[in-house]
C-alpha atoms as a PDB file:
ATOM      1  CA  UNK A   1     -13.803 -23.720  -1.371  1.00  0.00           C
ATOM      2  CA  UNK A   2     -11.234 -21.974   0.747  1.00  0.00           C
ATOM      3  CA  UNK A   3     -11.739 -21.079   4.502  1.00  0.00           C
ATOM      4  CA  UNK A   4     -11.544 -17.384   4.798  1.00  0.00           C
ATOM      5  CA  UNK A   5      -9.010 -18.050   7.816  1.00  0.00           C
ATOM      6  CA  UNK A   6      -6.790 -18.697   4.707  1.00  0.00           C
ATOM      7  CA  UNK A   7      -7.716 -14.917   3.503  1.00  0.00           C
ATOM      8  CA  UNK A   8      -7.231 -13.644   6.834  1.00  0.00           C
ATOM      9  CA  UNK A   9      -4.043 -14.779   7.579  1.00  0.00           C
ATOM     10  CA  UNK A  10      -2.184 -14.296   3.602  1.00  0.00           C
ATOM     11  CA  UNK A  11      -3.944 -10.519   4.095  1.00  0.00           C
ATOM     12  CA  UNK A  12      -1.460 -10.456   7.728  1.00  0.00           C
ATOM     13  CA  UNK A  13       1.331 -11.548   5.493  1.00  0.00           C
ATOM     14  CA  UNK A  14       1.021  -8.836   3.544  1.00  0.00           C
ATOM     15  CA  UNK A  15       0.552  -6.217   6.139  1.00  0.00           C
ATOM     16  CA  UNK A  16       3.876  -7.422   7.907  1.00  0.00           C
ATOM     17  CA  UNK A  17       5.575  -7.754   4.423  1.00  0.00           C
ATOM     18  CA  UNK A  18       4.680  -4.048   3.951  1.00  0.00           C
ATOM     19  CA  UNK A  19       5.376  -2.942   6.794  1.00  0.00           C
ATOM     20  CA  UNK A  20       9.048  -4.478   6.924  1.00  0.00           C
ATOM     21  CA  UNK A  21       9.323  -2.846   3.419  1.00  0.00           C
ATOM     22  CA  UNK A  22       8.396   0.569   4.777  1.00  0.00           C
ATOM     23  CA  UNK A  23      10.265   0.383   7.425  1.00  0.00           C
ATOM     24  CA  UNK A  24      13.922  -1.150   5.667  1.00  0.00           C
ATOM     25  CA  UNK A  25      13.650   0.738   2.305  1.00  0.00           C
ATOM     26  CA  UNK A  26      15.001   4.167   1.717  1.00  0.00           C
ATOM     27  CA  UNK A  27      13.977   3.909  -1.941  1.00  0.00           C
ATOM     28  CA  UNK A  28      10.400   6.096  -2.548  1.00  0.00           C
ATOM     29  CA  UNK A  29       9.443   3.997  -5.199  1.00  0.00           C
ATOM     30  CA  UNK A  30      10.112   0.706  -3.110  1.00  0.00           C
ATOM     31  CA  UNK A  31       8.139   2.809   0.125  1.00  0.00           C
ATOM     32  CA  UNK A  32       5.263   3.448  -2.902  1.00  0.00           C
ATOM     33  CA  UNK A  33       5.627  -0.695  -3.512  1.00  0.00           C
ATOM     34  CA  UNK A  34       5.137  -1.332   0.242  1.00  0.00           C
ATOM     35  CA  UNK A  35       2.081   0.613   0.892  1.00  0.00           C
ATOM     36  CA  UNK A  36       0.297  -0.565  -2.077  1.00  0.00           C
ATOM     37  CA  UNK A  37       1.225  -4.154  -0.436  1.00  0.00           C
ATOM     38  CA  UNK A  38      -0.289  -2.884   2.792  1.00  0.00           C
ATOM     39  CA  UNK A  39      -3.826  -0.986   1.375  1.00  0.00           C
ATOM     40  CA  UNK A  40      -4.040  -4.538  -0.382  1.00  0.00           C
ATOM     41  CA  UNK A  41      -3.976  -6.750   2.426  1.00  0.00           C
ATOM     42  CA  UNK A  42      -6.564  -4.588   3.746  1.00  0.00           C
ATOM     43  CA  UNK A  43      -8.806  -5.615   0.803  1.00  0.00           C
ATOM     44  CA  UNK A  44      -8.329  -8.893   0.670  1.00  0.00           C
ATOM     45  CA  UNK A  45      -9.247  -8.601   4.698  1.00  0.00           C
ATOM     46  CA  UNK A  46     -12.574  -6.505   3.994  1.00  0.00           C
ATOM     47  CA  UNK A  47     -13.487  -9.232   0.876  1.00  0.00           C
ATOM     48  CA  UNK A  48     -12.237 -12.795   3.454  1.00  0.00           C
ATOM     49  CA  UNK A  49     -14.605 -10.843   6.086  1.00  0.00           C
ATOM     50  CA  UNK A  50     -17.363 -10.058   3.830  1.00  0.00           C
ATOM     51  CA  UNK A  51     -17.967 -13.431   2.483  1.00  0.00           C
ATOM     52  CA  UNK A  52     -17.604 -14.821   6.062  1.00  0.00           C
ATOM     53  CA  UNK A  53     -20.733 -12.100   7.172  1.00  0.00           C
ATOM     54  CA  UNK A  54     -22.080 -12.218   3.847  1.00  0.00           C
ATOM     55  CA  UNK A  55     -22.371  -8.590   3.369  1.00  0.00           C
ATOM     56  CA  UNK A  56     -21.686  -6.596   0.752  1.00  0.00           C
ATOM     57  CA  UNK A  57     -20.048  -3.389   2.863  1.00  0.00           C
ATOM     58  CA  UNK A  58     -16.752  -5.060   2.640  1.00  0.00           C
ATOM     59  CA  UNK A  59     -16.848  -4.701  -1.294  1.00  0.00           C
ATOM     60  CA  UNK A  60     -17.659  -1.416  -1.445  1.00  0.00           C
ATOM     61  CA  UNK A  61     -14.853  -0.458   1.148  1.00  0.00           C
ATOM     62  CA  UNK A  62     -12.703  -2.550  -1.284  1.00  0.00           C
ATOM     63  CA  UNK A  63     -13.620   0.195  -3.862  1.00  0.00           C
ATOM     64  CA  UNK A  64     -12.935   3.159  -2.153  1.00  0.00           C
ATOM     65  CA  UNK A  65      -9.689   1.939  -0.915  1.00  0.00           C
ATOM     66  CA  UNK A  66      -8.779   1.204  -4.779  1.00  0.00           C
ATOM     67  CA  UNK A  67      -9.656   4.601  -5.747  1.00  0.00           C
ATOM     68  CA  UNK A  68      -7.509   6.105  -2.923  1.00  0.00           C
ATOM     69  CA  UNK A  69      -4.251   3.540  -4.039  1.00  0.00           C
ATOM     70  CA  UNK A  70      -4.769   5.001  -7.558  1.00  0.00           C
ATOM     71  CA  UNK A  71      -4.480   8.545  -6.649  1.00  0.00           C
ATOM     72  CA  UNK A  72      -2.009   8.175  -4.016  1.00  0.00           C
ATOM     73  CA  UNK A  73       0.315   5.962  -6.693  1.00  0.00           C
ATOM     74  CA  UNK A  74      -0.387   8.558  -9.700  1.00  0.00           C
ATOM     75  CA  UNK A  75       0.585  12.069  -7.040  1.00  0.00           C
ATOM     76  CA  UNK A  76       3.328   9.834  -5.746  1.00  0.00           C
ATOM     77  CA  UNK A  77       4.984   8.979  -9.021  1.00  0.00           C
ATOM     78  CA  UNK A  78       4.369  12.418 -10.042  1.00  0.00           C
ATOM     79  CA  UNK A  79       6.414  13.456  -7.178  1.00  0.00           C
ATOM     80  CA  UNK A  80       8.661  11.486  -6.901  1.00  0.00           C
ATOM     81  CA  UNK A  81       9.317  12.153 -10.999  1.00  0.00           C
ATOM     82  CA  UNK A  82       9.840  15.397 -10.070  1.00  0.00           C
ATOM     83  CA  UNK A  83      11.941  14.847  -7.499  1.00  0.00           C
ATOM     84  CA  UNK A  84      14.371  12.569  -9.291  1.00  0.00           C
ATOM     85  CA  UNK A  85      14.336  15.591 -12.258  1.00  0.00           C
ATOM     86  CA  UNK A  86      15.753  18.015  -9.788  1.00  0.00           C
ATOM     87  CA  UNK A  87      18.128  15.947  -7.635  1.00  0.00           C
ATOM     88  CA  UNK A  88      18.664  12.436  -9.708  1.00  0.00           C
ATOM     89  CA  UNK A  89      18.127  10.364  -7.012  1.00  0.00           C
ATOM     90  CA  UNK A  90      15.123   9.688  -5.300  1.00  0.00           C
ATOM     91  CA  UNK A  91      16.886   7.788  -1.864  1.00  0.00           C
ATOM     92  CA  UNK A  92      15.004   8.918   1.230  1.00  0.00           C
ATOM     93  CA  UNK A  93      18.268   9.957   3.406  1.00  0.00           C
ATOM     94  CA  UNK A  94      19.420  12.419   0.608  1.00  0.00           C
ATOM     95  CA  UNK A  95      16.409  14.213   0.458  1.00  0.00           C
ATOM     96  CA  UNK A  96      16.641  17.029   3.336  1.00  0.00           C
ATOM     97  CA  UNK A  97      15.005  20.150   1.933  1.00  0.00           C
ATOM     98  CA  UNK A  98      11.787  19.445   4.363  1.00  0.00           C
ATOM     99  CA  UNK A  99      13.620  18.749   7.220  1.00  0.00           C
ATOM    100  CA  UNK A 100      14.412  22.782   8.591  1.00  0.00           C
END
C-alpha cells in the first residue's frame, strides 16, 4: 500500500506544475489545461487526506470539485470557441476588448 505522504506530495507537484502553467502560458486553452491540473491536485489532496482520517468528507468534496471542473471546462471552451470565431486567435496578450 502507498503512504499517503506519496499523495500529498505528487498532489504539490501538480499545484506548482499548474501554477507555472498559469502563470507562463498566454494560450487560453493551455491556462484551461493548467487549472484543471490545479482543481486536480486538490482532489487527489482531499482523497490522500481522507484515507489518512478515514472519512468520507474528502470524497464528497472530490465530487463537487468535479462538477465545478466540468462546467468551468464546457463555459470555457464555449468561450473561448467563440472567441477564436471572432478574432482567430485565442493568445491572451491580443485579446484587449476588456481591458478599457
Amino acid at each position: 500500500m502507498v503512504p499517503y505522504e506519496y499523495y500529498v506530495a505528487l498532489s504539490g507537484l501538480l499545484m506548482v506544475l499548474g501554477l507555472i502553467g498559469v502563470a507562463i502560458r498566454r494560450n487560453i486553452i493551455a491556462l484551461l489545461i493548467s487549472t484543471e491540473l490545479m482543481l486536480n491536485a486538490v482532489n487527489i489532496a482531499f482523497v490522500a487526506f481522507d484515507m489518512k482520517l478515514g472519512d468520507v468528507g474528502g470524497q464528497v468534496f472530490v465530487f463537487f470539485i468535479l462538477t465545478i471542473a466540468a462546467a468551468e471546462a464546457a463555459v470555457g471552451l464555449g468561450l473561448i470557441m467563440a472567441i477564436y470565431r471572432l478574432r482567430r486567435d485565442v493568445d491572451t496578450e491580443t485579446l484587449t476588448e476588456l481591458k478599457h
